[in-house]
C-alpha atoms as a PDB file:
ATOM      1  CA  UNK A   1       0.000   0.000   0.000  1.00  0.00           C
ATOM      2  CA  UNK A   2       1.733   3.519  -0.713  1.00  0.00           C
ATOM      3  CA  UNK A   3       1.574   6.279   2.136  1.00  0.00           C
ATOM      4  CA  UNK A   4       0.266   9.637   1.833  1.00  0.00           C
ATOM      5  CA  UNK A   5       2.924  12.142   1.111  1.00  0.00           C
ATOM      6  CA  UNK A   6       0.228  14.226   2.532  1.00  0.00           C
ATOM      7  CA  UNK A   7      -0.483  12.301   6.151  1.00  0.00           C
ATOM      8  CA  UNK A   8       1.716  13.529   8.571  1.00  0.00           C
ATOM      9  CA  UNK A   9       3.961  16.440   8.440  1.00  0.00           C
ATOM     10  CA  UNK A  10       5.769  15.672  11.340  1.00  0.00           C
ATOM     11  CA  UNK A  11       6.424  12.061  10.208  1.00  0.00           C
ATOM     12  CA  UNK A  12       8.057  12.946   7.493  1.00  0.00           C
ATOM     13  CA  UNK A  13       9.649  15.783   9.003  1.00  0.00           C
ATOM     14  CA  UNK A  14      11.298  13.792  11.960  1.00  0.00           C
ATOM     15  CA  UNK A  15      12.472  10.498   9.643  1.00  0.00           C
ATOM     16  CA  UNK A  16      13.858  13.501   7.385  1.00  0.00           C
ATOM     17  CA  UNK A  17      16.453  14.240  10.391  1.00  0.00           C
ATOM     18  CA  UNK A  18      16.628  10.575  11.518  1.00  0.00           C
ATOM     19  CA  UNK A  19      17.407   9.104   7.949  1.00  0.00           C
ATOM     20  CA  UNK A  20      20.443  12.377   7.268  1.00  0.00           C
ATOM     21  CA  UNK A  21      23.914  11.226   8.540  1.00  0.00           C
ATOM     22  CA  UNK A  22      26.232  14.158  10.869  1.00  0.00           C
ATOM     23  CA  UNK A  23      22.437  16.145  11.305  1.00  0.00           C
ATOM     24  CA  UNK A  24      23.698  19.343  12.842  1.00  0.00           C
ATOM     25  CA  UNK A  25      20.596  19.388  15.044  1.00  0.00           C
ATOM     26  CA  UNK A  26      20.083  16.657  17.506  1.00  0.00           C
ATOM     27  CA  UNK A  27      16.016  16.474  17.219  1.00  0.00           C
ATOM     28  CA  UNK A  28      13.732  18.459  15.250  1.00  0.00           C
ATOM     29  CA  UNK A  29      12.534  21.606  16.733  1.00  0.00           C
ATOM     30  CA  UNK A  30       8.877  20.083  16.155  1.00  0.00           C
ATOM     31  CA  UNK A  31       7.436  18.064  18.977  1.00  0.00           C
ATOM     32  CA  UNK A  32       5.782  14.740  18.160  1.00  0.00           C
ATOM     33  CA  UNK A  33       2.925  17.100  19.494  1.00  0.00           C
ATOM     34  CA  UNK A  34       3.287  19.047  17.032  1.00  0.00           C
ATOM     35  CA  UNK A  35       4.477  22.060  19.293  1.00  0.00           C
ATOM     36  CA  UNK A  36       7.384  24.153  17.658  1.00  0.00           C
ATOM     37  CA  UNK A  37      10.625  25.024  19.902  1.00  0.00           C
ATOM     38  CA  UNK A  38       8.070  24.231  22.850  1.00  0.00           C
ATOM     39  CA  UNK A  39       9.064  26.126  26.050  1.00  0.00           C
ATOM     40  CA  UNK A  40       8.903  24.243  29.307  1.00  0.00           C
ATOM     41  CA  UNK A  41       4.796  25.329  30.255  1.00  0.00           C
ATOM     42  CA  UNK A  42       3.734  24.796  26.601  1.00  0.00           C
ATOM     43  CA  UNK A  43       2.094  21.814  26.722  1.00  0.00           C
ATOM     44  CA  UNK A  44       0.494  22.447  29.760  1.00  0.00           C
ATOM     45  CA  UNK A  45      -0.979  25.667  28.624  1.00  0.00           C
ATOM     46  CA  UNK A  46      -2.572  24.217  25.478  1.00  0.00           C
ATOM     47  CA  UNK A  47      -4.117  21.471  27.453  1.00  0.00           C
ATOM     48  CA  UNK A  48      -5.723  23.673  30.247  1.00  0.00           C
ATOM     49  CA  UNK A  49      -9.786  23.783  31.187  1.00  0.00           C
ATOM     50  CA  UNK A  50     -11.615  26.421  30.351  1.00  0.00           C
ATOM     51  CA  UNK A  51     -11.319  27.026  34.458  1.00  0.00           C
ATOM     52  CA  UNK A  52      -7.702  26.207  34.217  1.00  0.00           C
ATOM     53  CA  UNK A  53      -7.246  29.213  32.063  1.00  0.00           C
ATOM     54  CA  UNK A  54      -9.520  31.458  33.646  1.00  0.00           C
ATOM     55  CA  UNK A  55      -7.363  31.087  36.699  1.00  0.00           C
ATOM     56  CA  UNK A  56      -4.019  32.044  34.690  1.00  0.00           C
ATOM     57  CA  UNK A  57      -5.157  35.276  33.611  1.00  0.00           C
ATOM     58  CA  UNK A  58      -6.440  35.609  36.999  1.00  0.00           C
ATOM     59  CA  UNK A  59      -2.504  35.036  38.259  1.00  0.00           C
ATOM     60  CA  UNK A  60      -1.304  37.833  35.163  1.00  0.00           C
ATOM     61  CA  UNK A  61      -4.329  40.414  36.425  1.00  0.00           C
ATOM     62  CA  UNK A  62      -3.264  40.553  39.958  1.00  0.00           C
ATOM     63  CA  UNK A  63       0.386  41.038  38.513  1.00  0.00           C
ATOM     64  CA  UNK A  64      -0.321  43.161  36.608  1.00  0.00           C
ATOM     65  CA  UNK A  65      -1.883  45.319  39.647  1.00  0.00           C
ATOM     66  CA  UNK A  66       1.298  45.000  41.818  1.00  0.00           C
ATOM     67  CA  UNK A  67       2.845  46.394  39.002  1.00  0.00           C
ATOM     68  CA  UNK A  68       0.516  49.445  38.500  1.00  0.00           C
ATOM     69  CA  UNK A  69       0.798  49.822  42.832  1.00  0.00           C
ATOM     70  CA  UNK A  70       4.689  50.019  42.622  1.00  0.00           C
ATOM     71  CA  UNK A  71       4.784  53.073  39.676  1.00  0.00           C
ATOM     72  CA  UNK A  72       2.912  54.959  41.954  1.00  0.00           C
ATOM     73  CA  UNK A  73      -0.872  54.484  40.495  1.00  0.00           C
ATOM     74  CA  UNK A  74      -3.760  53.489  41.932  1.00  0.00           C
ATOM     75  CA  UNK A  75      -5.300  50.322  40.494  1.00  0.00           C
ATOM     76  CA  UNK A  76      -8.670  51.014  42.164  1.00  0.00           C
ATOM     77  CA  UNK A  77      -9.557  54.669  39.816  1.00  0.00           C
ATOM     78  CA  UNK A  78     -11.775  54.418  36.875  1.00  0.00           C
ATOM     79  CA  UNK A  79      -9.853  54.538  33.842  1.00  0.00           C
ATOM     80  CA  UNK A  80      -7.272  51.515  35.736  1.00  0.00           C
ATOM     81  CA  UNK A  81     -10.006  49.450  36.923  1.00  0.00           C
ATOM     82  CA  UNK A  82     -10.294  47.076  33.811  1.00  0.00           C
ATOM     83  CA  UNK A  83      -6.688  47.351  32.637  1.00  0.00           C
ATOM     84  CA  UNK A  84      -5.119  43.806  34.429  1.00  0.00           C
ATOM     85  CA  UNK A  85      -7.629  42.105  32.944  1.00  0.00           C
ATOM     86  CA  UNK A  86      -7.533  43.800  30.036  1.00  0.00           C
ATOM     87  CA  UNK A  87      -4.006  43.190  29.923  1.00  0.00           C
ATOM     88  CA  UNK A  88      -4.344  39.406  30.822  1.00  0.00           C
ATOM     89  CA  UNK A  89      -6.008  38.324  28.291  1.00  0.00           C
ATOM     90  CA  UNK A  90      -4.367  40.946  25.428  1.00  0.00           C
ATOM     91  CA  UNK A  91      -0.888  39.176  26.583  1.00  0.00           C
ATOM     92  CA  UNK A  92      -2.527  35.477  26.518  1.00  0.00           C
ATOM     93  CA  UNK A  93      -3.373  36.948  22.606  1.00  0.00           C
ATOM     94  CA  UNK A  94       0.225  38.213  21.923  1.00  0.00           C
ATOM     95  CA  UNK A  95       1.700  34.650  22.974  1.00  0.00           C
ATOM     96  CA  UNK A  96      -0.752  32.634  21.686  1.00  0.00           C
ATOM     97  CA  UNK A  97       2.122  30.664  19.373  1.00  0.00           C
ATOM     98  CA  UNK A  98       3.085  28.823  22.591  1.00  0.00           C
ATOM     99  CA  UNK A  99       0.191  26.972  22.136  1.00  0.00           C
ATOM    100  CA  UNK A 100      -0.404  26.077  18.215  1.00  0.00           C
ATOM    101  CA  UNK A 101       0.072  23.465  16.693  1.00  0.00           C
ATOM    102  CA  UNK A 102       2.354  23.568  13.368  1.00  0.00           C
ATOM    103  CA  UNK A 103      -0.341  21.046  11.890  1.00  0.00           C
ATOM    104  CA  UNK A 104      -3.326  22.588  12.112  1.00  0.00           C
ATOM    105  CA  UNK A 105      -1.315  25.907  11.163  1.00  0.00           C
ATOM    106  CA  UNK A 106      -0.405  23.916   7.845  1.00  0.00           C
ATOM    107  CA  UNK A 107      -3.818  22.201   7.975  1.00  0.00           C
ATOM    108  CA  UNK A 108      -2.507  19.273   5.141  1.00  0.00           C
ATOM    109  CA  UNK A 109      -1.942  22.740   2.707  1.00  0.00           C
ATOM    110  CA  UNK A 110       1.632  20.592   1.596  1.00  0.00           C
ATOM    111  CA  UNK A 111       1.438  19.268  -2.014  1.00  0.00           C
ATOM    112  CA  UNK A 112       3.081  17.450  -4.622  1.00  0.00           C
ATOM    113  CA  UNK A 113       4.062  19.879  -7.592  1.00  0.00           C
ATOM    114  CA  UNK A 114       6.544  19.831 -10.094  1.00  0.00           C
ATOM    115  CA  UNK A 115       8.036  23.245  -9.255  1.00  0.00           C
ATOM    116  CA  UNK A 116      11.679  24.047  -9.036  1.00  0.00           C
ATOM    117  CA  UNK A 117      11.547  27.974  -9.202  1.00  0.00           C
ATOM    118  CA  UNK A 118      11.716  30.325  -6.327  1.00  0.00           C
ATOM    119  CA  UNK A 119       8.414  30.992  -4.239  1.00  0.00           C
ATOM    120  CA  UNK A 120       8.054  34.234  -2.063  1.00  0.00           C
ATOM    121  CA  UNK A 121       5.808  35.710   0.224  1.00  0.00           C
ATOM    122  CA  UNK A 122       7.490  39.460   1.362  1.00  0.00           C
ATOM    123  CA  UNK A 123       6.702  42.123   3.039  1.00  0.00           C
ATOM    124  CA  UNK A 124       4.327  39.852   5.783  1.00  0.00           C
ATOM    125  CA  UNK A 125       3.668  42.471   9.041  1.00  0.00           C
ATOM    126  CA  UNK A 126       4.560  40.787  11.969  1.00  0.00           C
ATOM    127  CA  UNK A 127       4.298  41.732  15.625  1.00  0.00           C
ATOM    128  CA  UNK A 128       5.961  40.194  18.633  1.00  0.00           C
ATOM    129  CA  UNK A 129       7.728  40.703  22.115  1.00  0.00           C
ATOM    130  CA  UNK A 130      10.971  41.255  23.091  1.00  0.00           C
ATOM    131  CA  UNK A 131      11.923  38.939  25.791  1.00  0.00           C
ATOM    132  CA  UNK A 132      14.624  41.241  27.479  1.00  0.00           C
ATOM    133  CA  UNK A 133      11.778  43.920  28.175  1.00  0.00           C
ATOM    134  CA  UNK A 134       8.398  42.573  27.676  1.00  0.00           C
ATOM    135  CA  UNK A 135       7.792  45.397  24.959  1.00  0.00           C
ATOM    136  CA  UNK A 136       6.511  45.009  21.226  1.00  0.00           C
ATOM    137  CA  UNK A 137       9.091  44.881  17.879  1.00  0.00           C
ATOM    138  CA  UNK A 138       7.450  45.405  14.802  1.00  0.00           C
ATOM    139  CA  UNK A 139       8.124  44.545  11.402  1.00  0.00           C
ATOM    140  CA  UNK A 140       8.116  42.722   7.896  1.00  0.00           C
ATOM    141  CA  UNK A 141       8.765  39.414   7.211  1.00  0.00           C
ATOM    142  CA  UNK A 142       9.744  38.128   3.812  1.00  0.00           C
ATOM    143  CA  UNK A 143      10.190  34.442   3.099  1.00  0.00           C
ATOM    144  CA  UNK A 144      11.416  32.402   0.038  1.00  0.00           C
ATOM    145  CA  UNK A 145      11.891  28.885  -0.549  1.00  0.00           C
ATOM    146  CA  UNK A 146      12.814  26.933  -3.840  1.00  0.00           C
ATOM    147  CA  UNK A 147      10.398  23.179  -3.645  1.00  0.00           C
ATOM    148  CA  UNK A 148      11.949  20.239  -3.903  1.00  0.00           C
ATOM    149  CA  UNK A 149       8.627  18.748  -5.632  1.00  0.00           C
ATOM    150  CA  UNK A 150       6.866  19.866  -2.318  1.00  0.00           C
ATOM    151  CA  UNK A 151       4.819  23.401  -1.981  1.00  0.00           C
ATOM    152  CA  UNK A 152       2.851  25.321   0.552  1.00  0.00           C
ATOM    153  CA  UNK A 153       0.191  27.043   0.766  1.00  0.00           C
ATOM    154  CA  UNK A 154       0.918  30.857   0.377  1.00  0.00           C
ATOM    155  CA  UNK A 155      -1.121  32.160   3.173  1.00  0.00           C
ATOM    156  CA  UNK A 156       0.777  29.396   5.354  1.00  0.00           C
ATOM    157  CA  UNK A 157       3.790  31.089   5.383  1.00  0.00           C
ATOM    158  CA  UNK A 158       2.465  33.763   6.659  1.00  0.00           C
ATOM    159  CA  UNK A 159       0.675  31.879   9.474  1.00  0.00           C
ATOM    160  CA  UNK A 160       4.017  30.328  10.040  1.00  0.00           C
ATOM    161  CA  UNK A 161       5.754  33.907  10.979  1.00  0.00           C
ATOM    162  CA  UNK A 162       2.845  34.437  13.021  1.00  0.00           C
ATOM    163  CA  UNK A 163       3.089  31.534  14.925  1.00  0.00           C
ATOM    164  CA  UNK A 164       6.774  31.701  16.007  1.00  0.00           C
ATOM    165  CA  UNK A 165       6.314  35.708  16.611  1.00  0.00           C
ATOM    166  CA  UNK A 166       3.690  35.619  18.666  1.00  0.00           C
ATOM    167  CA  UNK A 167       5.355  34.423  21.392  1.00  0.00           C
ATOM    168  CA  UNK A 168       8.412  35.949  23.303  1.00  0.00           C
ATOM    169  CA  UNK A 169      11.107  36.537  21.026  1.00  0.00           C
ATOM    170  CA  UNK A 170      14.260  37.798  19.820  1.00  0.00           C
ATOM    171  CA  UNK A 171      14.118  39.398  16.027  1.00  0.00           C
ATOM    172  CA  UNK A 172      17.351  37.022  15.075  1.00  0.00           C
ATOM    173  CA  UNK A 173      15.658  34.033  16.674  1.00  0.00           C
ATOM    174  CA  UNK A 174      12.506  34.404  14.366  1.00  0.00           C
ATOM    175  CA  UNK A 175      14.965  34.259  11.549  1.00  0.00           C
ATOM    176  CA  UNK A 176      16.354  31.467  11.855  1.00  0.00           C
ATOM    177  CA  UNK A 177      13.271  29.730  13.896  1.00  0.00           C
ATOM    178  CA  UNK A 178      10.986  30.889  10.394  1.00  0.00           C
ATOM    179  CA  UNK A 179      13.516  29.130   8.223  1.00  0.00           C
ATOM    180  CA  UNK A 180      14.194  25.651  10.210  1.00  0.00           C
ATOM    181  CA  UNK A 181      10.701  24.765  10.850  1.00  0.00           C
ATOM    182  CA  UNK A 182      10.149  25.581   6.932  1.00  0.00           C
ATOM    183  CA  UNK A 183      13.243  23.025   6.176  1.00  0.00           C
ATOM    184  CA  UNK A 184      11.429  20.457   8.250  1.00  0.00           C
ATOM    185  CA  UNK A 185       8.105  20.681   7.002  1.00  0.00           C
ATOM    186  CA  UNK A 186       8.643  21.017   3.032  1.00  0.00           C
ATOM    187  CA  UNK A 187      12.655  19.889   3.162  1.00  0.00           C
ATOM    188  CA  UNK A 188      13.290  21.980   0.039  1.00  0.00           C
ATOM    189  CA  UNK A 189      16.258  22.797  -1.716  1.00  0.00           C
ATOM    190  CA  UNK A 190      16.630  26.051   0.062  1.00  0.00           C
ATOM    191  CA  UNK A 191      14.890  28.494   2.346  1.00  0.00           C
ATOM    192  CA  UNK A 192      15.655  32.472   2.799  1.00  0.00           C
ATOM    193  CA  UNK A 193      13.920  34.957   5.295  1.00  0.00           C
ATOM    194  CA  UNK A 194      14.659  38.652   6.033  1.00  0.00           C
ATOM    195  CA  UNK A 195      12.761  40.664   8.261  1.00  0.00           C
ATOM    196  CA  UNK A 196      13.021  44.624   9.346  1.00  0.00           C
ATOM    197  CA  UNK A 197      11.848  45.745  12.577  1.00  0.00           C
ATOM    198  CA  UNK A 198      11.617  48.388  14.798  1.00  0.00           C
ATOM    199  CA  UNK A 199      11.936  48.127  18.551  1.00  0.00           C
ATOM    200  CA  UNK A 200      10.528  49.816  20.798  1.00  0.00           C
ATOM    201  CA  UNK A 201      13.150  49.054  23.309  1.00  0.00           C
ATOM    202  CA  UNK A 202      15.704  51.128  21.607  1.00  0.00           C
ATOM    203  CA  UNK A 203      13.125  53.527  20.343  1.00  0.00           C
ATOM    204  CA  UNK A 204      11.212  54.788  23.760  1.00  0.00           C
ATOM    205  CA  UNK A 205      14.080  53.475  26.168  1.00  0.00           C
ATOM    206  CA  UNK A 206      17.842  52.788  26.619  1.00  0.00           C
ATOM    207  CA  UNK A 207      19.325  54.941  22.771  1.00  0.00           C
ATOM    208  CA  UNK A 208      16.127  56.134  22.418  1.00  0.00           C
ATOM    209  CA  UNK A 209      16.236  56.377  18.935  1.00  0.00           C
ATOM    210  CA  UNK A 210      13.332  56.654  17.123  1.00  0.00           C
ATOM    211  CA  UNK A 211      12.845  55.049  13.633  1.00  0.00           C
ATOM    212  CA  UNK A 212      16.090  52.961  13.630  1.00  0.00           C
ATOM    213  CA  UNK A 213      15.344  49.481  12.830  1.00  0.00           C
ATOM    214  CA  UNK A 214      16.906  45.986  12.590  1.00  0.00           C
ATOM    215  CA  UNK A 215      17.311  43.791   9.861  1.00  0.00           C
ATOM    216  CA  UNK A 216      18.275  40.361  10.006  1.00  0.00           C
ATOM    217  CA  UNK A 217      18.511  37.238   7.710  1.00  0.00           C
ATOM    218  CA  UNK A 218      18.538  33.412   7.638  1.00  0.00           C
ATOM    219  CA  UNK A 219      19.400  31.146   4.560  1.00  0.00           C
ATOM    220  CA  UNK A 220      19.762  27.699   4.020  1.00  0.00           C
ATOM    221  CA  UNK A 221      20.619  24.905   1.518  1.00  0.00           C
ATOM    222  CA  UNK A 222      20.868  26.664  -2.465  1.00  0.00           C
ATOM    223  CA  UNK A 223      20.093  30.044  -0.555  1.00  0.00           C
ATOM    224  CA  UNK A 224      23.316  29.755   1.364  1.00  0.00           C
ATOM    225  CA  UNK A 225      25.661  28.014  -0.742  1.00  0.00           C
ATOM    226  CA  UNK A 226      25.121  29.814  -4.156  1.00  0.00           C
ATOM    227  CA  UNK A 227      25.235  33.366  -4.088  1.00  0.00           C
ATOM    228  CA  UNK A 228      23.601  34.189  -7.508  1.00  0.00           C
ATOM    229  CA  UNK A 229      20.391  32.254  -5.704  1.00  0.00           C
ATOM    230  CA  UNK A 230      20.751  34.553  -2.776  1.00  0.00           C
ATOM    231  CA  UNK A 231      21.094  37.564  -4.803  1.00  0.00           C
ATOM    232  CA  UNK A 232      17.743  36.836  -7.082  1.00  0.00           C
ATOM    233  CA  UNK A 233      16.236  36.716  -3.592  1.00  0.00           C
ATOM    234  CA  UNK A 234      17.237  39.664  -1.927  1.00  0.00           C
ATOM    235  CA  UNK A 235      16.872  41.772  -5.496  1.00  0.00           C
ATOM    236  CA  UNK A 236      13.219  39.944  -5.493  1.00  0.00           C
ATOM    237  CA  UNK A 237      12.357  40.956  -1.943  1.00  0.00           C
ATOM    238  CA  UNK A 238      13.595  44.615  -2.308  1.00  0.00           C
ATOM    239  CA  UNK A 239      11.668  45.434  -5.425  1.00  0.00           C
ATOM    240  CA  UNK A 240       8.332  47.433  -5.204  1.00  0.00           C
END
């Protein structure tokens, strides 16, 4: 009986790095769960009751009011009464990639094509936290892979970026994070991503230097080795 090239991502992303001799990476970065790069309370926060959850944002509100008590406000006036809660669940939103699952992000959107040309997706906003200082970088996120007989849906590699960003993060981490997990799943000849961002960190605190930003790159496979491949990308991804 033949398999489904279709059936399981994470099968065939985990025999990929179990059947390739000197892997660099121990393990794939994809959990038989189907958790990317999971931290150590993923699992448990994906699995939590309804009541389960209730009571974590519970545990960020009343955080969240120490913290308004010790800059001097009162958490108790009108316009603060609403804001740990508030903030609770906005921060359960920003994080939310702790929690998905790379499958039903892909949602079987990997098929067979005979397609050997470069695919790209630029100029994808992204939003996420920095983990020194809890405080939003924002940006643009372009990714480009070339198949190897394998393609993804567009929109997924969007929902990809979103996934890893929304979670806390360092801008060189999503990078490279955005790149591996797109090696695992499609294992095509190459995979590029650059994203600009600005951060408020260095913006509002610290330099305080408004509109700088960062840009940082990954490549891999063709991407990395050939430069003429890398150069059609980054001339692709700065044209308008």
């Amino acid at each position: 009986m033949s398999q489904d090239p279709h059936s399981s991502l994470l099968s065939a992303a985990s025999n990929s790095l179990l059947s390739t001799p000197n892997q660099s990476r121990p393990s794939t970065p994809i959990s038989p769960s189907g958790l990317t790069w999971p931290s150590k309370g993923a699992e448990a926060r994906r699995d939590e009751s309804i009541a389960e959850r209730q009571q974590r944002q519970e545990k960020i509100a009343g955080a969240v009011r120490t913290i308004l008590e010790c800059i001097g406000e009162d958490p108790t006036r009108e316009g603060l009464l609403k804001t740990p809660d508030r903030y609770a669940k906005a921060l359960m939103f920003f994080t939310k990639g702790y929690e998905q699952n790379i499958n039903e992000v892909i949602n079987d959107a990997v098929f067979e094509e005979d397609h050997d040309e470069m695919v790209i997706v630029k100029d994808v906003d992204v939003f996420s936290l920095c983990e020194h200082h809890m405080v939003p970088f924002t940006g643009k996120i372009s990714i480009g892979y070339i198949p190897n007989r394998r393609v993804v849906g567009l929109s997924k590699l969007a929902r990809i970026a979103e996934m890893i960003t929304r979670r806390l993060q360092v801008q060189e981490r999503v990078t490279k994070q955005v790149a591996t997990a797109l090696m695992e799943i499609l294992q095509p000849q190459g995979v590029a991503v650059i994203m600009e961002a600005s951060h408020l960190c260095m913006c509002m605190r610290g330099v305080e230097k408004p509109g700088s930003s960062t840009v940082t790159s990954c490549m891999m496979g063709v991407f990395r080795s050939d430069p003429r491949t890398r150069e059609e990308f980054l001339t692709l991804v700065r044209r308008r």
